[in-house]
Structures are given as C-alpha cells and as structure tokens.
N, C-alpha and C. Protein backbone atom coordinates (compact mmCIF):
# COMPACT_ATOMS: atom_id res chain seq x y z
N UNK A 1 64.44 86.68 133.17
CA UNK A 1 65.79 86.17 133.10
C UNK A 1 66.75 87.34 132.86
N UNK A 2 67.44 87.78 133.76
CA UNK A 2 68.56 88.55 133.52
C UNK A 2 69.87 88.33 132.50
N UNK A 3 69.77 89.27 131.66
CA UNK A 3 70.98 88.92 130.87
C UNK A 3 72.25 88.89 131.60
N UNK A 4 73.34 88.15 131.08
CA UNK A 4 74.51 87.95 131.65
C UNK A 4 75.32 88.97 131.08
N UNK A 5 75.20 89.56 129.91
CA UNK A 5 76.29 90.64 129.72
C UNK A 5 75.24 92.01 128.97
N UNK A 6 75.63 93.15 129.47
CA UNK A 6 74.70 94.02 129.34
C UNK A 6 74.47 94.63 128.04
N UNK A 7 73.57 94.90 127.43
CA UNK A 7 73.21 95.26 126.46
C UNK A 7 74.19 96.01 125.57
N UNK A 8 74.70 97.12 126.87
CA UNK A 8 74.98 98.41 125.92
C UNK A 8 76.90 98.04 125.66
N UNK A 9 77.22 97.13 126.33
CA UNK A 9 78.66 96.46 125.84
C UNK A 9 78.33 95.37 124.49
N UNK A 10 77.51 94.60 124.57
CA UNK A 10 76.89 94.46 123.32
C UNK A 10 77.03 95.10 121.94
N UNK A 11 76.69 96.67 121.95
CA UNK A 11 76.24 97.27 121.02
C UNK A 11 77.94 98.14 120.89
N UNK A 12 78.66 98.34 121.97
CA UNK A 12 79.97 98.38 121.85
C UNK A 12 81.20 97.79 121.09
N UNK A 13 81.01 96.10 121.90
CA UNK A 13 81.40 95.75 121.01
C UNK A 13 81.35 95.54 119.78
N UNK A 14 79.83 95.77 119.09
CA UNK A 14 79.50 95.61 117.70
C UNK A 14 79.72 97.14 116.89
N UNK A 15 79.99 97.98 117.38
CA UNK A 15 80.24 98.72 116.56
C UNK A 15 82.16 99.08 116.73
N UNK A 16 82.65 98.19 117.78
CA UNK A 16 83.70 98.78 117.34
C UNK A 16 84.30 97.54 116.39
N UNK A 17 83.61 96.21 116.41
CA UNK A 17 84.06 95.40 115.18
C UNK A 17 83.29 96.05 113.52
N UNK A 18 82.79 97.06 113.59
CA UNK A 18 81.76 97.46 112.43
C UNK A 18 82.62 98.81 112.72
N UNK A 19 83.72 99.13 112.88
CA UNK A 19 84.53 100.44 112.39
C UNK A 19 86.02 99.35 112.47
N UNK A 20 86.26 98.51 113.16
CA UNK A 20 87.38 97.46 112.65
C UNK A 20 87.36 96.92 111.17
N UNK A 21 85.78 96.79 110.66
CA UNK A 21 85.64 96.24 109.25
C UNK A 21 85.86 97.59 108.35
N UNK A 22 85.41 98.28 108.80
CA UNK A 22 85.15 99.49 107.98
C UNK A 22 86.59 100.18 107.72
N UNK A 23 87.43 100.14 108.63
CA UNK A 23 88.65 100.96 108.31
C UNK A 23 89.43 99.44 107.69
N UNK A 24 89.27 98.60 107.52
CA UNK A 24 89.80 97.76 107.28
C UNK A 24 89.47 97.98 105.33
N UNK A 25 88.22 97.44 105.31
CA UNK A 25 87.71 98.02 103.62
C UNK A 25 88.17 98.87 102.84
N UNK A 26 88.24 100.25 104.21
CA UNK A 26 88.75 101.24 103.41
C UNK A 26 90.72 101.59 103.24
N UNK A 27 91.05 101.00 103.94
CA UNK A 27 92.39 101.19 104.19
C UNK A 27 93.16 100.63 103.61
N UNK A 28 92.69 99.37 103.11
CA UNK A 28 93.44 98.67 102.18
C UNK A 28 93.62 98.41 100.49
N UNK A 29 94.37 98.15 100.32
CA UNK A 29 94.19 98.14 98.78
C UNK A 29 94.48 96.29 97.69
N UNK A 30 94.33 95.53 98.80
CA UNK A 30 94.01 93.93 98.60
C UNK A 30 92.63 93.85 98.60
N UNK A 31 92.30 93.25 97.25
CA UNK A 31 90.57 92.73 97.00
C UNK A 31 90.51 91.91 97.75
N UNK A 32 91.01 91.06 99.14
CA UNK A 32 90.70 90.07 99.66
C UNK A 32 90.89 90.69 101.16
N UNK A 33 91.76 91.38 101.94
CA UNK A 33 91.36 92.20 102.58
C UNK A 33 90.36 93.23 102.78
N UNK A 34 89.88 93.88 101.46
CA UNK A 34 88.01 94.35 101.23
C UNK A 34 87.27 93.72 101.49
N UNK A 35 87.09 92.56 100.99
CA UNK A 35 86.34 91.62 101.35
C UNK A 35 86.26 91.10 102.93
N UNK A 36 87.45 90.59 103.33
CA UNK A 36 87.50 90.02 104.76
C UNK A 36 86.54 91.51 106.01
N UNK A 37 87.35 92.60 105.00
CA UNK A 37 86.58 93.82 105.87
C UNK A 37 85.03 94.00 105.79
N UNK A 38 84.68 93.46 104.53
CA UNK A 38 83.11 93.84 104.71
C UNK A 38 82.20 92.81 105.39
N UNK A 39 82.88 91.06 105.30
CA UNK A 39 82.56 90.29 106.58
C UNK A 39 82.94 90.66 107.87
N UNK A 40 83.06 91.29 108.17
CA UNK A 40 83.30 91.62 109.51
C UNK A 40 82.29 92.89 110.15
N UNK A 41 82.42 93.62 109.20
CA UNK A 41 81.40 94.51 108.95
C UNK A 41 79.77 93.92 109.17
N UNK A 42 79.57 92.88 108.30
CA UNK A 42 78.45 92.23 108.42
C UNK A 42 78.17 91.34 109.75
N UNK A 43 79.48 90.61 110.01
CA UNK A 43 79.28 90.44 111.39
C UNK A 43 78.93 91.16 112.28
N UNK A 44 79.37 92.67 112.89
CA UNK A 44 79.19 93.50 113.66
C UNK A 44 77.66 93.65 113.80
N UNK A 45 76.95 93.83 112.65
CA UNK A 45 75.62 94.08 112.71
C UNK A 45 74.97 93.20 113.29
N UNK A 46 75.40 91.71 112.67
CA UNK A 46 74.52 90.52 113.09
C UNK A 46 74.35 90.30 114.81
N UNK A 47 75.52 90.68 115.30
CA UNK A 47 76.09 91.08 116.43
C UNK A 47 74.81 91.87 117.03
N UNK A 48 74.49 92.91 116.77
CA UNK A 48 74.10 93.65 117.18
C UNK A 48 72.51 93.63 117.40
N UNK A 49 72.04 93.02 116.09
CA UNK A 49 70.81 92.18 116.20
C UNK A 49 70.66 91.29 116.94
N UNK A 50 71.61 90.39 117.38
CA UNK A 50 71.12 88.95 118.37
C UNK A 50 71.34 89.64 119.73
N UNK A 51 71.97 90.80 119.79
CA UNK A 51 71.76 91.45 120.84
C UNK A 51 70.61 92.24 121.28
N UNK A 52 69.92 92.87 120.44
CA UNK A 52 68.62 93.40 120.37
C UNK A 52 67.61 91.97 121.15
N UNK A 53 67.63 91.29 119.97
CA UNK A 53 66.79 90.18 120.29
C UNK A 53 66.89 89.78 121.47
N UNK A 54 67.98 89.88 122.25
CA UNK A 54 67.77 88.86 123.22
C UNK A 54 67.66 90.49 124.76
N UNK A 55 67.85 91.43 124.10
CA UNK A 55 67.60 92.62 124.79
C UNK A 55 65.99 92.95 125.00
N UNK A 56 65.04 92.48 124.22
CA UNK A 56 63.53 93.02 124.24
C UNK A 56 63.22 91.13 123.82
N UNK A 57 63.64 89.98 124.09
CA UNK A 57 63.08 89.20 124.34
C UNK A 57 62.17 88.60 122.96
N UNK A 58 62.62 88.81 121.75
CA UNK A 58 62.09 88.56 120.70
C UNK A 58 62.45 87.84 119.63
N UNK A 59 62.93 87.44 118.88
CA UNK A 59 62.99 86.59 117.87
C UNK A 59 63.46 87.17 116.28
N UNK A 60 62.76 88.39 116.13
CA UNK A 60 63.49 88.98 114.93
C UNK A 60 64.57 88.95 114.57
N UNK A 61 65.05 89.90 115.75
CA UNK A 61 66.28 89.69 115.15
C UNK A 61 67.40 88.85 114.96
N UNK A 62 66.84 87.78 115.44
CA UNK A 62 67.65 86.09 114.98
C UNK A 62 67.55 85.61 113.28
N UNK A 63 66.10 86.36 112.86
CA UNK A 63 65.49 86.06 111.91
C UNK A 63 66.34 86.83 110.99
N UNK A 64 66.85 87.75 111.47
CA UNK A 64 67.70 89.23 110.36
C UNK A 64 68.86 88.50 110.42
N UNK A 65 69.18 88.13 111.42
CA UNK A 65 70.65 87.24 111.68
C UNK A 65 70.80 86.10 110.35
N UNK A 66 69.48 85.71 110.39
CA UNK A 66 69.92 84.47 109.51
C UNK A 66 69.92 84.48 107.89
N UNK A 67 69.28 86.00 107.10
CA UNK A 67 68.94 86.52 105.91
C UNK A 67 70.42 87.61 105.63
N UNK A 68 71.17 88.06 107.33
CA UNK A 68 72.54 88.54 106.92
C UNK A 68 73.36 87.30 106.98
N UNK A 69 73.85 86.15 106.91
CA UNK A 69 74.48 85.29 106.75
C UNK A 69 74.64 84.54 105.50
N UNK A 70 73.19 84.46 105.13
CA UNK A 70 73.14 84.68 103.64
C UNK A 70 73.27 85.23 102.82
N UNK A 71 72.91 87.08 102.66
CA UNK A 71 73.67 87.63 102.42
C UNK A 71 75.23 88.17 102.45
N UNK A 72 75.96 87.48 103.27
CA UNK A 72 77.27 87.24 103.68
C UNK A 72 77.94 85.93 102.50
N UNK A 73 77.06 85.17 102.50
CA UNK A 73 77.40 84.22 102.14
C UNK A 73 77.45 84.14 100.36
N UNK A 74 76.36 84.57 99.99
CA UNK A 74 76.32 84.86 98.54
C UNK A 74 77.25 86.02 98.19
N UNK A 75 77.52 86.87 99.09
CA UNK A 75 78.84 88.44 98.62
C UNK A 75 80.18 88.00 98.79
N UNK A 76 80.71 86.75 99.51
CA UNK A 76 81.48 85.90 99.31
C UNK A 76 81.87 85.42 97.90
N UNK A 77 80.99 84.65 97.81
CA UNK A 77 80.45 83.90 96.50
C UNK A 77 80.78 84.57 95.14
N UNK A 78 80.21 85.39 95.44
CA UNK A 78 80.58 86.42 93.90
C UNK A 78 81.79 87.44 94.13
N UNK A 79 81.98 87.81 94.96
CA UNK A 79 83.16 88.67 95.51
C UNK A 79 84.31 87.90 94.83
N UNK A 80 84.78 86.77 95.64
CA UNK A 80 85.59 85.71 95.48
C UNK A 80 85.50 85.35 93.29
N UNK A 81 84.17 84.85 93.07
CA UNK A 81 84.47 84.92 91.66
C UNK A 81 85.00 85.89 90.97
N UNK A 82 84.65 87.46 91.37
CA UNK A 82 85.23 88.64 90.51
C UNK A 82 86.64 88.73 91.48
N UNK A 83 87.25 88.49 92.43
CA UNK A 83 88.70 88.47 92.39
C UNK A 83 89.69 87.67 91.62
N UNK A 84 88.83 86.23 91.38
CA UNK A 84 90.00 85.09 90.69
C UNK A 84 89.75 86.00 89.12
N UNK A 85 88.54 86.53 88.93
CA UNK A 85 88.87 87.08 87.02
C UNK A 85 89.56 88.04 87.21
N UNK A 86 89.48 89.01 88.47
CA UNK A 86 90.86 90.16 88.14
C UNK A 86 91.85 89.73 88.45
N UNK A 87 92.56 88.54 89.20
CA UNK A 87 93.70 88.55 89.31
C UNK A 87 93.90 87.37 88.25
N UNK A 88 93.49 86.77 87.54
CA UNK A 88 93.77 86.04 86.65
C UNK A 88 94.36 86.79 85.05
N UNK A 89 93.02 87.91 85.42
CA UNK A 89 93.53 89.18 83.97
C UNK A 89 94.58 90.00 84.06
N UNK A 90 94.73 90.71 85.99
CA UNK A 90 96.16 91.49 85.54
C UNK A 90 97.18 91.17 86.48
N UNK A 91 97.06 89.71 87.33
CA UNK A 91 98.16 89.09 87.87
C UNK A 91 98.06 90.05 88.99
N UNK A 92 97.53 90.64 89.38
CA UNK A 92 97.64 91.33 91.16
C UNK A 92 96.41 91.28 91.11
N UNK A 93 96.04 92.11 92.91
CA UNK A 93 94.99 91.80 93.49
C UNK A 93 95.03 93.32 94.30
N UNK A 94 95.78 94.04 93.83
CA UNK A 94 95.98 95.38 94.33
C UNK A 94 94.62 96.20 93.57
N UNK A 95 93.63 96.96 94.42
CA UNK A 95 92.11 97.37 93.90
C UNK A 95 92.17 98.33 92.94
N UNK A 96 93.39 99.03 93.31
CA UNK A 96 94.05 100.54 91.81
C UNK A 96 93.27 99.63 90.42
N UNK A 97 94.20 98.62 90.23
CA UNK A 97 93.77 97.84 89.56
C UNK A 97 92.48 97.10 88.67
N UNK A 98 91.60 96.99 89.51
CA UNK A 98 90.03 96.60 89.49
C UNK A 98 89.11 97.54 88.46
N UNK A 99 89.78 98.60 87.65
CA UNK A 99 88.99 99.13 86.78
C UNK A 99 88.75 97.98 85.39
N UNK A 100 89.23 96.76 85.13
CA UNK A 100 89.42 96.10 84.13
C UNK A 100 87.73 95.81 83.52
N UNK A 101 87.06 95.92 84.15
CA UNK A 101 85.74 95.70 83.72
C UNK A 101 84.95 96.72 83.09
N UNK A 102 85.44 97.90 83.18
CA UNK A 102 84.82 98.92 82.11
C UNK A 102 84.93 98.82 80.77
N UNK A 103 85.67 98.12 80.21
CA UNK A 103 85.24 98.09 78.68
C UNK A 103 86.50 96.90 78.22
C-alpha cells in the first residue's frame, strides 16, 4: 500500500511544529503559553511516530503515541495545578515570577 503523503514531509512537518513549540516555551514569559508550547512540542513527536509507524508498517509507534498522550495528559494536570497556586499566591502568571516555591 503506498502511502499517500511521503514520509519525509511527515517528519517536516513534525519538526517544524516541535521548533513552533519550542520557541514558543522559550520565548514567552506566560506559564500558560509554556505550557501550550510544550503540548505542541509533544504533539510534534507523536506526529512523528505515527509517521514512522505507518512508514515501516508497524505498530509501535502508535503504541508510543498512546503512553505520549498520557504523558501529555498528566503534565497538563499538574502543570495547570502549579499555575492556579502561583497565580493565586502572586496574582500574575508572568514565569520571572515562579520562583515562589523555594522556600
């Protein structure tokens, strides 16, 4: 079965959404824009795996797909809880900020 879109645009597009996340993480200084950047980030990869998989005809990497979604899903989870305690403690969400947990 011939793939319909070629591998190596595949792996294109996944890394240029996995330097879209990445300058995104780093560029900003909103704990919720970090965040949105490192899902995206995680997307890119997952990306890149179901592309593999379906590049050599295998199954793994559906399997990695589905243990990064979860891991997506739980860094959400707690991400999201440690933003509502810093912005609850110093009323912004600006990351300068985010040292409040050292002592």
């Amino acid at each position: 079965m011939a793939a319909i879109v070629p591998y190596s645009h595949v792996l294109i597009l996944a890394a240029i959404l996995f330097l879209l996340g990445a300058g995104c993480a780093v560029a900003r200084r909103n704990l919720i824009m970090i965040l949105i950047g490192v899902e995206v980030m995680l997307s890119a990869a997952g990306l890149a795996f179901i592309g593999a998989a379906m590049h050599w005809q295998q199954l793994d990497g559906q399997a990695f797909v589905i243990f990064i979604m979860a891991v997506a899903a739980s860094e959400v989870a707690v991400g999201l809880a440690l933003i509502v305690y810093s912005q609850r403690r110093t009323a912004s969400l600006n990351a300068d900020e985010y040292d409040l947990m050292k002592g």
